[in-house]
N, C-alpha and C. Protein backbone atom coordinates (compact mmCIF):
# COMPACT_ATOMS: atom_id res chain seq x y z
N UNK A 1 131.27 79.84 74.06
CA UNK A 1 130.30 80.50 73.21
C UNK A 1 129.84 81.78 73.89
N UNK A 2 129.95 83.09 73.46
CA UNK A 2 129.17 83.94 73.84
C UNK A 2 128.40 84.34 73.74
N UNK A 3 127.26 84.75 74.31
CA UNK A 3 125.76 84.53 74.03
C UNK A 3 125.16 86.59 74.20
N UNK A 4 124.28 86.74 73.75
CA UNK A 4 123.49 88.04 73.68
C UNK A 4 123.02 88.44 73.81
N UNK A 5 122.54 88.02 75.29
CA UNK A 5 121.34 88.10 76.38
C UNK A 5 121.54 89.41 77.01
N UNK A 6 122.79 89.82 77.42
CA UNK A 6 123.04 91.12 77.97
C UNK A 6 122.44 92.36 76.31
N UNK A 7 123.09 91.88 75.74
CA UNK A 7 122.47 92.96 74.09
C UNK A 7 121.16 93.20 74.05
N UNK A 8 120.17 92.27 74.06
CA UNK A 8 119.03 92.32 73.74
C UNK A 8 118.33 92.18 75.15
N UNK A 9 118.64 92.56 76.04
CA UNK A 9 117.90 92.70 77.59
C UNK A 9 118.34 94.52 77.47
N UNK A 10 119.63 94.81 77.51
CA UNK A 10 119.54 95.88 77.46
C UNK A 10 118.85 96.93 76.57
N UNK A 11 118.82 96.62 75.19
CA UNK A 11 117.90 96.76 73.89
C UNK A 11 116.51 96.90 74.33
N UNK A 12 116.22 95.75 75.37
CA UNK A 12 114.75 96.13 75.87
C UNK A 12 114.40 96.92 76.98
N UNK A 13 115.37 97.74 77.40
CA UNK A 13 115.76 98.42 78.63
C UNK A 13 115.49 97.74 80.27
N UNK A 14 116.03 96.88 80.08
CA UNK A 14 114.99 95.77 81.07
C UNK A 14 116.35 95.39 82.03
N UNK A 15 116.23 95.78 83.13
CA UNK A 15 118.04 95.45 84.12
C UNK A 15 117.94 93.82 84.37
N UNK A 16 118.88 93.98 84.94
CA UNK A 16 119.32 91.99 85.21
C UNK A 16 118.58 91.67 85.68
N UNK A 17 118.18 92.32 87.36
CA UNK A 17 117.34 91.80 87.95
C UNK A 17 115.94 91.60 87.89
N UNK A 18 115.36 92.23 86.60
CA UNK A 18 113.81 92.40 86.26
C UNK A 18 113.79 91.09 85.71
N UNK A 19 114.85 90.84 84.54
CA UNK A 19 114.90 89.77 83.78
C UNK A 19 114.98 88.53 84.65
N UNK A 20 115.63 88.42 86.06
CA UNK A 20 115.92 87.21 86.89
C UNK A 20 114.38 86.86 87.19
N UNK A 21 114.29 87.88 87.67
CA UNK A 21 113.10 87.47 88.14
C UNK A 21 111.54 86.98 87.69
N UNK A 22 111.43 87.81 86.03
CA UNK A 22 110.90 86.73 85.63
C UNK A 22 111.08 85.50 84.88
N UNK A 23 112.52 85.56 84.97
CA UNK A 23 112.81 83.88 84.92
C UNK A 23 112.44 82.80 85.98
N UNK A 24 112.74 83.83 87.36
CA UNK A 24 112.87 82.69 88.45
C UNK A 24 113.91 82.01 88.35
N UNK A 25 115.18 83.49 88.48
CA UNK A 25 116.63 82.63 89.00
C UNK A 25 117.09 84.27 90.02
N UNK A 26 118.11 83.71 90.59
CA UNK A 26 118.72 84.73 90.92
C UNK A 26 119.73 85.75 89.94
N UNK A 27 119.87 87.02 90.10
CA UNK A 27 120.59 88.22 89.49
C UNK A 27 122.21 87.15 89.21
N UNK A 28 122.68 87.04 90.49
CA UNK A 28 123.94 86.54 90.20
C UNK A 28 124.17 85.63 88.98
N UNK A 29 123.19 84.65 89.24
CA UNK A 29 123.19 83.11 88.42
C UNK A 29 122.55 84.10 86.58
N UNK A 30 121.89 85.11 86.38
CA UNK A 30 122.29 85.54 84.96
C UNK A 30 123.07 86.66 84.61
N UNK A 31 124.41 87.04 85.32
CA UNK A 31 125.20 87.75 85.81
C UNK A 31 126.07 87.16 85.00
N UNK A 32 126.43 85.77 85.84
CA UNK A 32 127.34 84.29 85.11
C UNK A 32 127.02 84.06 83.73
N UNK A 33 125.74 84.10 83.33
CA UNK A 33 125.40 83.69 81.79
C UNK A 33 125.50 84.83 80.88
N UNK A 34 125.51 85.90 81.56
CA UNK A 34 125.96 87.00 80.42
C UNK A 34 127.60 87.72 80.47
N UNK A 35 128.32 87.09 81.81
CA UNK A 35 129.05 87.46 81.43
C UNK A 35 130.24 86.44 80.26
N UNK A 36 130.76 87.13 79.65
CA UNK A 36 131.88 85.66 78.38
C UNK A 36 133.06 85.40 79.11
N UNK A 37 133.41 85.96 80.30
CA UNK A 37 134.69 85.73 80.55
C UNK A 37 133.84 84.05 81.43
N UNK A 38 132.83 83.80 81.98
CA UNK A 38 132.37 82.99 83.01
C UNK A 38 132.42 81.54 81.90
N UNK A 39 131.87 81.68 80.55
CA UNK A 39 131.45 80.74 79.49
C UNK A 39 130.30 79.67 80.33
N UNK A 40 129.41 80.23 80.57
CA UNK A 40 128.42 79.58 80.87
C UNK A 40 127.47 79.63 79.91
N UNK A 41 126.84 78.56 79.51
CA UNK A 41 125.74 78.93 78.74
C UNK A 41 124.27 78.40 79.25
N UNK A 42 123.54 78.75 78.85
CA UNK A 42 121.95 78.72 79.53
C UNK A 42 121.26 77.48 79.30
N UNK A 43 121.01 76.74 80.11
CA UNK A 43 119.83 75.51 79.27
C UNK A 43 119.14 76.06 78.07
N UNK A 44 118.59 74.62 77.84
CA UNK A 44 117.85 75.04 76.40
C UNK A 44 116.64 75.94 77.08
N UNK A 45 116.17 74.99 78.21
CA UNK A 45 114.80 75.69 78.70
C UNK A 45 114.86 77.12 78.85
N UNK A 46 115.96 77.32 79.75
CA UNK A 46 116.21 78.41 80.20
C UNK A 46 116.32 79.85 79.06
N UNK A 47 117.07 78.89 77.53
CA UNK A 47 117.73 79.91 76.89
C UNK A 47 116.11 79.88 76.24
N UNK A 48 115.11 79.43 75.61
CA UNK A 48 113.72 79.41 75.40
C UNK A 48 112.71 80.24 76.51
N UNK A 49 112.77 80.39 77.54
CA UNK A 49 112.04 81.41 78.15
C UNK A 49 113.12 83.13 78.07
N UNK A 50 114.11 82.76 77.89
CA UNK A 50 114.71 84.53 77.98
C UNK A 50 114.59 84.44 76.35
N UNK A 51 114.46 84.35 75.37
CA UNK A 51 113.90 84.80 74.14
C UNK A 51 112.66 84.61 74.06
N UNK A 52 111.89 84.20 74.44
CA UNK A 52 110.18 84.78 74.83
C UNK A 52 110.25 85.94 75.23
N UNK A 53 110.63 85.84 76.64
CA UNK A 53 110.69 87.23 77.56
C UNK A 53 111.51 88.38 76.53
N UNK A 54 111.84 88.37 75.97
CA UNK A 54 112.96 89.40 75.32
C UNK A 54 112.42 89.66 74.03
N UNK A 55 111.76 88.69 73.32
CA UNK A 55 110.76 88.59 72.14
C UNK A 55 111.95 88.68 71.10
N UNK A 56 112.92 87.67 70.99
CA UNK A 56 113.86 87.20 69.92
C UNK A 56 113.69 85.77 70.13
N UNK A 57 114.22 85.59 68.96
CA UNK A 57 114.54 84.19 68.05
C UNK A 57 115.28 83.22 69.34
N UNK A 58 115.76 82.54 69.69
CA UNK A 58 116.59 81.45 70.67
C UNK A 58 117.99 81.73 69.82
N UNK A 59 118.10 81.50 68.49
CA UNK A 59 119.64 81.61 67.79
C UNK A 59 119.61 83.19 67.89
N UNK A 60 119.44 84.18 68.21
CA UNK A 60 119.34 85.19 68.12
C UNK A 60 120.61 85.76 69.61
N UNK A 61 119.81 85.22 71.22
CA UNK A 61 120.40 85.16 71.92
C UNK A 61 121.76 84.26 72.56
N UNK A 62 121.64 83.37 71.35
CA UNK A 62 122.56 82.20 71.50
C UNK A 62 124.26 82.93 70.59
N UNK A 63 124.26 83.84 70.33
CA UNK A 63 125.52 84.23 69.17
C UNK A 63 125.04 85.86 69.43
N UNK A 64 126.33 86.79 69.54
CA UNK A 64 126.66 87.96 69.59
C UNK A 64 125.87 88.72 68.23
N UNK A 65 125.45 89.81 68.49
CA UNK A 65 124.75 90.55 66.80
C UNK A 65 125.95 90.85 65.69
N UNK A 66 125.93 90.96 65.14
CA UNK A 66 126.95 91.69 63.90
C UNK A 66 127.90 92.37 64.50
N UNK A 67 127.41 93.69 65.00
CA UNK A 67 128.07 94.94 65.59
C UNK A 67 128.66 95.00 65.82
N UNK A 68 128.56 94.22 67.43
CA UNK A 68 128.95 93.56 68.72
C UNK A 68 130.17 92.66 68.32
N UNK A 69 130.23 91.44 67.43
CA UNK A 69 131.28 91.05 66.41
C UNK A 69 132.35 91.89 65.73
N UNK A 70 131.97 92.99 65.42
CA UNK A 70 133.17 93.60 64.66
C UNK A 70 133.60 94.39 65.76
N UNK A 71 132.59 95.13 66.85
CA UNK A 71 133.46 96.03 67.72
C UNK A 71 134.68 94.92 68.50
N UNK A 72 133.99 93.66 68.59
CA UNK A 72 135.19 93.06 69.77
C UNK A 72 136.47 93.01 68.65
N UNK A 73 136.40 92.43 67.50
CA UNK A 73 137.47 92.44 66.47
C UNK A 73 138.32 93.96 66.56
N UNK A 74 137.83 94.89 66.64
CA UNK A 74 138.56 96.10 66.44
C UNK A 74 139.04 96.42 68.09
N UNK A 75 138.53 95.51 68.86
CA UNK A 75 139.06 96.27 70.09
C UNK A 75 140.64 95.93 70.52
C-alpha cells in the first residue's frame, strides 16, 4: 500500500525530520514509511498522530491523492 505522508508533509512545508520529531521517532524510521519501494505502513496509532500533526483525514494519508495516481500511471 502506498501511503501520502510524504504529499501532505511536504504540502505543509514541514521536512522529515520536523515531522519525526514531533512524532517521537527517528528521521530514518519515517524515511521507511514514506518511502513505497520499503512497503511499510504506519501503525494505526502512529498513522492517527501524523494526520493530526498534518491536519488530514487518517484515509487521506493512508492512499496516494488523485494526481499523484495518474502521474505514476503516465510515468
Amino acid at each position: 500500500m502506498a501511503n501520502a505522508i510524504q504529499f501532505w508533509r511536504k504540502k505543509r512545508k514541514m521536512s522529515q525530520q520536523k515531522l519525526a520529531d514531533l512524532l517521537g521517532i527517528h528521521r530514518p524510521v519515517l524515511s521507511n514509511i514514506e518511502n513505497p519501494n520499503k512497503q511499510i505502513d504506519p501503525s494505526e496509532e502512529l498513522a492517527i498522530k501524523i494526520s493530526r500533526i498534518l491536519g488530514v483525514l487518517v484515509t487521506d494519508i493512508l492512499r496516494l491523492p488523485e494526481e499523484d495516481l495518474i502521474e505514476k500511471k503516465l510515468d
